[in-house]
Every structure is written in structure tokens, then in C-alpha cells.
Protein backbone atom coordinates (compact mmCIF):
# COMPACT_ATOMS: atom_id res chain seq x y z
CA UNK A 1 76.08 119.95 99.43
CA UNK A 2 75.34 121.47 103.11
CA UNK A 3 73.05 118.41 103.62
CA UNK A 4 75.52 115.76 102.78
CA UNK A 5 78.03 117.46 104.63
CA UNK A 6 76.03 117.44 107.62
CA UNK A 7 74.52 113.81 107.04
CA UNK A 8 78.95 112.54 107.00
CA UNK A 9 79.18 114.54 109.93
CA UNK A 10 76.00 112.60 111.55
CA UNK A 11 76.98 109.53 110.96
CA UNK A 12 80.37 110.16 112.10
CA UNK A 13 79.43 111.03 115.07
CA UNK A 14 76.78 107.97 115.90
CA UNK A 15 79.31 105.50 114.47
CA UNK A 16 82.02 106.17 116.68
CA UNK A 17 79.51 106.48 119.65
CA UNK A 18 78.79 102.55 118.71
CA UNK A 19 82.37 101.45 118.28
CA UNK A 20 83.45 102.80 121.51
CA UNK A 21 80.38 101.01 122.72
CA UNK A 22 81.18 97.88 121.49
CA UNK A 23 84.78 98.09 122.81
CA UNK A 24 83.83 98.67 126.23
CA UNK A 25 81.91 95.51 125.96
CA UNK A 26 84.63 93.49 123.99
CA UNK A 27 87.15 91.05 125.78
CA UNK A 28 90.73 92.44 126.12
CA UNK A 29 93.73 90.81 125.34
CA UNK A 30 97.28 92.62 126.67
CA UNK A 31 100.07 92.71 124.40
CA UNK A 32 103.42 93.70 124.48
CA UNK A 33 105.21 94.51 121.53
CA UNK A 34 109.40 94.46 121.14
CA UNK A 35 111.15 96.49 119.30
CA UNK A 36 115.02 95.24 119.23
CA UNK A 37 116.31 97.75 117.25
CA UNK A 38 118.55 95.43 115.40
CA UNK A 39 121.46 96.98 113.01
CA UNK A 40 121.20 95.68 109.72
CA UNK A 41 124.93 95.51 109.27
CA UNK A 42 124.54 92.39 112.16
CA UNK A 43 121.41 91.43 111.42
CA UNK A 44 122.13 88.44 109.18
CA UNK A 45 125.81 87.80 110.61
CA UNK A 46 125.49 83.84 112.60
CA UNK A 47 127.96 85.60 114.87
CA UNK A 48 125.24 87.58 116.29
CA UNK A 49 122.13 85.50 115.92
CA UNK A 50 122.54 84.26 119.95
CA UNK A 51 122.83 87.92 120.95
CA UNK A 52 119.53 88.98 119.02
CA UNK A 53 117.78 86.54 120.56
CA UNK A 54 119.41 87.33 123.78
CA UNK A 55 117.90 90.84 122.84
CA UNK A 56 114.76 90.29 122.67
CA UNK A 57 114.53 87.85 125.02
CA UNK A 58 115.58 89.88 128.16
CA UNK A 59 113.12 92.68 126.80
CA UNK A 60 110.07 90.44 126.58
CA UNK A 61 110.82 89.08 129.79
CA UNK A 62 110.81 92.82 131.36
CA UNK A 63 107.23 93.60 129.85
CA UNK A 64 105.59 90.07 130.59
CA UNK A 65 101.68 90.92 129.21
CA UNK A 66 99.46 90.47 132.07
CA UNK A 67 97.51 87.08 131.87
CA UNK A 68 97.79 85.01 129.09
CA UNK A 69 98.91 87.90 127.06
CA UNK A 70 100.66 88.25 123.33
CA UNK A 71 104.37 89.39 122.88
CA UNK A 72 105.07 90.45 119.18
CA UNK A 73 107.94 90.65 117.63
CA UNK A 74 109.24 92.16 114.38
CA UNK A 75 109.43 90.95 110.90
CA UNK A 76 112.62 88.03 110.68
CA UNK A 77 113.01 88.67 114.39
CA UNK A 78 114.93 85.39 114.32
CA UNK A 79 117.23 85.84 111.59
CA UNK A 80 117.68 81.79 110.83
CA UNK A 81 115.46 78.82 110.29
CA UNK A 82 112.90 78.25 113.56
CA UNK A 83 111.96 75.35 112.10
CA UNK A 84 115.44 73.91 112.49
CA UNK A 85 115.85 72.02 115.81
CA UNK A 86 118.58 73.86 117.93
CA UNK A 87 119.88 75.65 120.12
CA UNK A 88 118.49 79.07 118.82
CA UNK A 89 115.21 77.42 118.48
CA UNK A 90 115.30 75.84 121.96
CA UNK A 91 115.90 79.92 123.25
CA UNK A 92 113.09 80.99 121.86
CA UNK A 93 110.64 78.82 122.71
CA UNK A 94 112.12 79.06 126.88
CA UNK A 95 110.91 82.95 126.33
CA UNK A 96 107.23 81.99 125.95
CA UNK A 97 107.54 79.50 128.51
CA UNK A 98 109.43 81.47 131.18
CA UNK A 99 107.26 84.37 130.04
CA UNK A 100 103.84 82.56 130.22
CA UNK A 101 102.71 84.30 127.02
CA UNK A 102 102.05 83.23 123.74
CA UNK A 103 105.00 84.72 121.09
CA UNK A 104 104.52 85.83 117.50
CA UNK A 105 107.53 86.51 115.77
CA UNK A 106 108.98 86.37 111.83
CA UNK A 107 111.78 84.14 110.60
CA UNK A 108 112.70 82.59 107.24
CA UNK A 109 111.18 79.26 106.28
CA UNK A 110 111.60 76.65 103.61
CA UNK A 111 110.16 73.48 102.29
CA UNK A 112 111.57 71.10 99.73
CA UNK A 113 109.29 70.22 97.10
CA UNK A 114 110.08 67.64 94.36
CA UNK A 115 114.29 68.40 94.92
CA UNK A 116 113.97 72.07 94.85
CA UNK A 117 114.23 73.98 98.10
CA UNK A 118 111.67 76.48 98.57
CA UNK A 119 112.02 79.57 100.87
CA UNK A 120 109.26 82.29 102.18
CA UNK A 121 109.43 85.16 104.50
CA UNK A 122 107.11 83.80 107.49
CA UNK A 123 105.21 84.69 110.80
CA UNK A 124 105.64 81.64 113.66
CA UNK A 125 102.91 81.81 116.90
CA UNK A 126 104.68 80.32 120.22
CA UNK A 127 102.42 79.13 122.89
CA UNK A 128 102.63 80.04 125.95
CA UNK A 129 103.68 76.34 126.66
CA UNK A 130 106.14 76.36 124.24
CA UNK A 131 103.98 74.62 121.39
CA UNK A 132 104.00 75.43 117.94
CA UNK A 133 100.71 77.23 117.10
CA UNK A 134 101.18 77.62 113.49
CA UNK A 135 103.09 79.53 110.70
CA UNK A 136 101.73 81.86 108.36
CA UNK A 137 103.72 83.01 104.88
CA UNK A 138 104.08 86.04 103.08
CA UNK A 139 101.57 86.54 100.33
CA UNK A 140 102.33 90.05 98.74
CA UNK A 141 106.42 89.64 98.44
CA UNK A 142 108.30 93.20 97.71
CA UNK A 143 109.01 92.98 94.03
CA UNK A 144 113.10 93.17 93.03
CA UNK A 145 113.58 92.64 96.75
CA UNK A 146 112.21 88.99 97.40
CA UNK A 147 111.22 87.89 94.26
CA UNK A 148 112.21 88.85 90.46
CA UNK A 149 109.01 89.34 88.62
CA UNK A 150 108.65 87.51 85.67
CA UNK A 151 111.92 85.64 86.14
CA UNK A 152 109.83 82.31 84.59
CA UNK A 153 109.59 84.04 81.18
CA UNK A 154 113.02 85.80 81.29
CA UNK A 155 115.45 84.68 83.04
CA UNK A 156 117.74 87.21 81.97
CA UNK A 157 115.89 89.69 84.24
CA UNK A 158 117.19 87.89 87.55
CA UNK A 159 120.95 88.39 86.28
CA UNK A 160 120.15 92.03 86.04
CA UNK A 161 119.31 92.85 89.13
CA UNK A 162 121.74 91.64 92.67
CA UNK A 163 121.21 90.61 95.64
CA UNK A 164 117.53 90.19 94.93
CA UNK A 165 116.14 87.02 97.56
CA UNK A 166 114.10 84.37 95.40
CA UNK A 167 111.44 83.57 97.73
CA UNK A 168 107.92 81.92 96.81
CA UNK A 169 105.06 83.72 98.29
CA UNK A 170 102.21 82.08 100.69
CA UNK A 171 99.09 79.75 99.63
CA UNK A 172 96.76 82.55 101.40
CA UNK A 173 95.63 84.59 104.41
CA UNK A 174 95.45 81.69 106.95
CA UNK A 175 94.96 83.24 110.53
CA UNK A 176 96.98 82.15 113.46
CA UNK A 177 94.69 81.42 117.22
CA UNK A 178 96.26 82.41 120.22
CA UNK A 179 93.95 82.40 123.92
CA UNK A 180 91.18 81.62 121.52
CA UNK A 181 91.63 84.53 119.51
CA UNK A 182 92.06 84.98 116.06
CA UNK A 183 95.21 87.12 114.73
CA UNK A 184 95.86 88.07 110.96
CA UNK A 185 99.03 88.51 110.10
CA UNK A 186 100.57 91.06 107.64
CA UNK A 187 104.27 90.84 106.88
CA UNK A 188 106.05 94.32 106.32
CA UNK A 189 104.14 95.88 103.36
CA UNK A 190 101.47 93.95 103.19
CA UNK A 191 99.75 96.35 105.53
CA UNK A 192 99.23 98.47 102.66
CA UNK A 193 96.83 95.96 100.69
CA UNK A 194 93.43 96.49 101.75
CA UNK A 195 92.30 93.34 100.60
CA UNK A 196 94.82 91.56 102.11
CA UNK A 197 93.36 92.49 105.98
CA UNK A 198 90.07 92.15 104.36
CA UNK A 199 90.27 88.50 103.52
CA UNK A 200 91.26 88.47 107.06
CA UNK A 201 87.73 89.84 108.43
CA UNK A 202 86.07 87.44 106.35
CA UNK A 203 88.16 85.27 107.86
CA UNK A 204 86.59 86.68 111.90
CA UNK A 205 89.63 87.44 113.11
CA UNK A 206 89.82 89.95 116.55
CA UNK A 207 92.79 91.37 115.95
CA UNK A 208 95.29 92.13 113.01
CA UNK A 209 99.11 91.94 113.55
CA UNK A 210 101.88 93.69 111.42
CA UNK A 211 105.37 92.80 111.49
CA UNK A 212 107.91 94.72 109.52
CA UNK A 213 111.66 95.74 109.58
CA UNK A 214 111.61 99.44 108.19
CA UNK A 215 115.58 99.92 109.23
CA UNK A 216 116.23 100.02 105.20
CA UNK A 217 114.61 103.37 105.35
CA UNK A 218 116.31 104.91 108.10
CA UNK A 219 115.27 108.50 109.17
CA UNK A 220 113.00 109.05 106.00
CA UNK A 221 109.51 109.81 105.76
CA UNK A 222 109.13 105.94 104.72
CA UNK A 223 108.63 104.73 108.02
CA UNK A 224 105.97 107.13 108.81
CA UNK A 225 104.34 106.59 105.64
CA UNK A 226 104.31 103.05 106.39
CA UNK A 227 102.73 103.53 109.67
CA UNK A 228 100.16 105.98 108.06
CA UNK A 229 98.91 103.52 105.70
CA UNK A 230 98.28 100.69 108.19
CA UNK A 231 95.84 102.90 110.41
CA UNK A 232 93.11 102.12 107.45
CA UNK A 233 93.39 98.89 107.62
CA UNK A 234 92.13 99.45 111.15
CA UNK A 235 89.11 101.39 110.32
CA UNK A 236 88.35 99.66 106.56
CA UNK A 237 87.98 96.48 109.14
CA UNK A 238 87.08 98.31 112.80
CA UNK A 239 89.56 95.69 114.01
CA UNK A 240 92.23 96.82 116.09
CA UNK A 241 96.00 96.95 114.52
CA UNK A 242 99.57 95.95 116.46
CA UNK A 243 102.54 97.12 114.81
CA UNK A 244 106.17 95.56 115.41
CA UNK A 245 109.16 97.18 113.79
CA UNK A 246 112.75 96.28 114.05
CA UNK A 247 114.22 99.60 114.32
CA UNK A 248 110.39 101.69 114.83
CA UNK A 249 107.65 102.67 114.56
CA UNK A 250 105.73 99.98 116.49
CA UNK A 251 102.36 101.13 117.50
CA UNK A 252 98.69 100.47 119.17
CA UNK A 253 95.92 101.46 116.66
CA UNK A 254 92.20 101.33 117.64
CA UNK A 255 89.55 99.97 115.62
CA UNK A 256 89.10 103.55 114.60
CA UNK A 257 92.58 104.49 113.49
CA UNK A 258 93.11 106.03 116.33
CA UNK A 259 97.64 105.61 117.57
CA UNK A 260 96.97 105.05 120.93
CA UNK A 261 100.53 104.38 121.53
CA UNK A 262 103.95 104.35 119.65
CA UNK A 263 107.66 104.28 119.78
CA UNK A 264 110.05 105.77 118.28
CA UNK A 265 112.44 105.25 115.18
CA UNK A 266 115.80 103.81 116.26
CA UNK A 267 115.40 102.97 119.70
CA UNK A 268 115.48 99.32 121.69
CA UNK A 269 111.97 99.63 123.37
CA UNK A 270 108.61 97.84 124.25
CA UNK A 271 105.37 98.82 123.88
CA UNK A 272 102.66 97.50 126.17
CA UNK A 273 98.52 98.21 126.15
CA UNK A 274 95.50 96.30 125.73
CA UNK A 275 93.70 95.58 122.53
CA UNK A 276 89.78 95.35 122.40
CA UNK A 277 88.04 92.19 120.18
CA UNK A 278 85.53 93.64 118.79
CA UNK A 279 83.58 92.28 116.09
CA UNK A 280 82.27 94.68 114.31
CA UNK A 281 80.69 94.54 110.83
CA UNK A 282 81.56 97.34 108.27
CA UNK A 283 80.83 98.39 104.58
CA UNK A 284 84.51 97.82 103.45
CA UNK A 285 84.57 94.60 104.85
CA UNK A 286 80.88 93.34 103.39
CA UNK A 287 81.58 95.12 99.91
CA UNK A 288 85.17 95.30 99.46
CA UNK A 289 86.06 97.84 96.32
CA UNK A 290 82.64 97.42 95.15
CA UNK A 291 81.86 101.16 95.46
CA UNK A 292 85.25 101.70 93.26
CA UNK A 293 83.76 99.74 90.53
CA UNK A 294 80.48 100.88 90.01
CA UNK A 295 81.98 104.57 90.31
CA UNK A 296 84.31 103.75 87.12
CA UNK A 297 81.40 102.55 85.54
CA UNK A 298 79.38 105.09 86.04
CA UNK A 299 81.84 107.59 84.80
CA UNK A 300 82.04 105.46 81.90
CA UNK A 301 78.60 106.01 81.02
CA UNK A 302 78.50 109.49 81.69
CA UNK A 303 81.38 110.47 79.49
CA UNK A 304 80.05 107.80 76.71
CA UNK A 305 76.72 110.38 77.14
CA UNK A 306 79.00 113.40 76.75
CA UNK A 307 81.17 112.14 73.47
CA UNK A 308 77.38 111.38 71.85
CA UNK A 309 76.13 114.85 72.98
CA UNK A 310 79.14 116.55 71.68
CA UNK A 311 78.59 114.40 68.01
CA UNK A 312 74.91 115.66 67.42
CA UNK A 313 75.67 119.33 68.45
CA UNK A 314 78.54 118.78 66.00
């Protein structure tokens, strides 16, 4: 046991030596990330949807990324239809351009589809010229909150439970290029599916993105628990993690799960740093839950061994 011990301890040690290598060799990319602190009470009222903008407009324009930088912001950031020609749509698209930045950002989409309107919770990149650069949807939708699970089979379920949003989740992790850089995108808990920033890695991005609104949990542990559970996808991938969240906590993690820098909950903030692409191969990434697997099966065996044992000394 002293030996293993000491061999984890080993390779700890060497590994992070060679990550921090690597990142001092990797390419940089600045990002700033906006948290608008939003009320949910407002959030969703047209009333306000000028002001919110107007929000996070005049705080990306104070934190400008140096360069051709990224400016991130939060889960249904614009609370109405980018893909709608408008006003609203126009004012976003002047922030990347007055900015000079490329802007990632969530807002509700929809497609029609034989006569039936379909919705999904999305993720829209911004180029720094004002171009679209390409949308991304929700795969893993919050069950009873966008989407009624087996509704198909009983539809009785949906009456049961209110206010529940009907939304149909994404086709599959498709990453988004800004600068020439690769970004996968996880929408609010999705940062808690390993596999889901996994098919990402297989997918070479540099750099994973989560935007979520955590307001619903207010001062709870949720938020932090949240947070907590997105630092391994960092280190599962060695890819470094950006967090943007309505109402907190947004945060910097290193590629080894390391919170280089965070806000806190409830306050209208931005966070700036760099972010390293590094392209580093891991276990996780190569093997997945492989590991998992042949550990139930070996257990299997083993207690399949011990029920026979116990039947002859019976």
C-alpha cells in the first residue's frame, strides 16, 4: 500500500511538471467573462430585454479582451430570439463590433419542422465583425424543467407538472471556432456530464466554455456545487474551463482544476485572464469510463467466486 501511495504521489508530481510545461508553450487567448447579475423576476419581462442588453453591453465594453479576445456571456443572456432580425439583435451584434472581440452568449432558438415549432436552449458565437459564427444546442435538457420525460407515452404526465418549458434537445456536441480556436460549449448542467466535455476532446477543442444561470438557487450550496463539479471536467480533459453565470459564480479553471479566478454570487461583475490551448492527451479522454466497466466486472467475478466458495464449504 506504501508503494502505491508513493507511485500516485510520483506521478502526480511529474504530471503536473508537464502540464505546466506545456502551458507555457501553448498560445493564449484573453477572455473576459460578464456576469450581469440579472433578477429573475425581470429576466423574461420584454419591458426589460433593451436594458439587459444595455447591461451587458456597457460591461463588455469596459473589459474589452486584449487582441482578438473572447467575451462570454451567461446562459439565455439574451432573453428573446437572436435569430430574429431586430433591433435587440442589431445591439448585440454592435458589442462585438465596437468591442473588436468575438461574443459567445445563450438565447432561446427555434426551428419549424413539418408545422410544428421547435424550441432549444442555445449557445450563439459573434464575430468580432459582427458575423454569425455558429449556434450550438443544448443536449442534456434539465428534466421537469425543459422537457417532461416521457411525455410521448403519457401525456398525462405534462398536465401534472406547470410551468415545465417543452424544449427539444440538440443533434450533438458540435464545437463553435473563434480566432481559430476551438470552444465546446456546455449549457448550465451539462458541465456535470463527463462525457459530454469528453466528446468535446475527441472533438480537439482548446478550450471548454460553460454558460449557466444558477440565480434559481440563490445563496445555497447549489451554486458552489455546481462550480465544484465543472473543475473535473478540466482535469478529466487537461483543457482549460470558462465559467459564465448570470447571478455567479463565473470562474477561470486551469487545465488542472486549478480556480485561478472567480466572482462572486450576486454581484454585476467581469472577470478577465488568459486561457492556455493546450493540447494535451489524457487517460479519461482516450478511455472514457472504461476503467468503470471492467472494475464492475471484475467485482462480478469475484463475488460469483465467493457465492461458489461459500456453496462447497456449505
Amino acid at each position: 500500500a506504501g508503494v502505491m501511495i508513493m507511485a500516485i504521489l510520483v506521478y502526480g508530481y511529474v504530471r503536473t511538471a508537464q502540464i505546466d510545461e506545456a502551458a507555457k508553450k501553448a498560445p493564449g487567448l484573453p477572455v473576459a467573462l460578464v456576469q450581469g447579475n440579472i433578477e429573475q423576476s425581470v429576466k423574461w419581462d420584454p419591458l426589460y430585454q433593451s436594458q439587459t442588453i444595455d447591461i451587458y453591453g456597457s460591461l463588455s465594453r469596459a473589459s474589452i479582451p486584449s487582441g482578438n479576445g473572447l467575451i462570454v456571456w451567461p446562459e439565455t443572456a439574451a432573453p428573446f430570439y437572436f435569430q430574429r432580425p431586430g433591433p435587440l439583435q442589431d445591439a448585440v451584434i454592435d458589442v462585438a463590433r465596437n468591442a473588436g472581440s468575438s461574443i459567445l452568449f445563450g438565447s432561446p432558438s427555434y426551428e419549424e419542422e413539418k408545422g410544428t415549432v421547435h424550441y432549444m436552449n442555445s449557445a450563439y458565437l459573434i464575430g468580432s465583425d459582427g458575423t454569425l459564427g455558429g449556434r450550438y444546442d443544448k443536449v442534456h435538457l434539465v428534466p421537469y424543467g425543459e422537457y417532461v420525460p416521457l411525455r410521448r407515452f403519457f401525456p398525462f404526465i405534462g398536465k401534472l407538472v406547470v410551468g415545465v418549458g417543452d424544449f427539444r434537445a440538440g443533434k450533438g456536441f458540435y464545437p463553435l471556432t473563434t480566432a481559430g480556436h476551438r470552444l465546446g460549449v456546455l449549457i448550465c448542467y451539462e458541465g456535470i456530464f463527463p462525457e459530454a466535455a469528453r466528446s468535446y476532446k475527441q472533438e480537439k477543442v482548446g478550450l471548454l466554455v460553460n454558460i449557466t444561470n444558477d440565480a434559481w438557487f440563490g445563496r445555497t450550496s447549489a451554486p458552489h456545487q455546481h462550480l465544484s463539479m465543472t473543475v473535473f471536467r478540466a482535469i478529466e480533459n487537461r483543457l482549460y474551463l470558462v465559467r459564465a453565470a448570470n447571478t455567479g459564480i463565473s470562474a477561470i479553471i486551469d487545465s488542472k482544476g486549478t480556480i485561478v479566478s472567480h466572482t462572486n454570487l450576486f454581484e454585476r461583475t467581469t472577470l478577465k485572464g488568459d486561457v492556455k490551448i493546450i493540447d494535451e492527451k489524457t487517460c479519461y479522454a482516450a478511455y472514457g469510463d472504461l476503467f468503470v466497466y471492467l472494475c464492475i466486472v471484475v467485482l462480478l467475478v469475484m463475488t460469483i467466486f465467493a457465492v461458489q466458495r461459500r456453496k462447497k464449504h456449505a
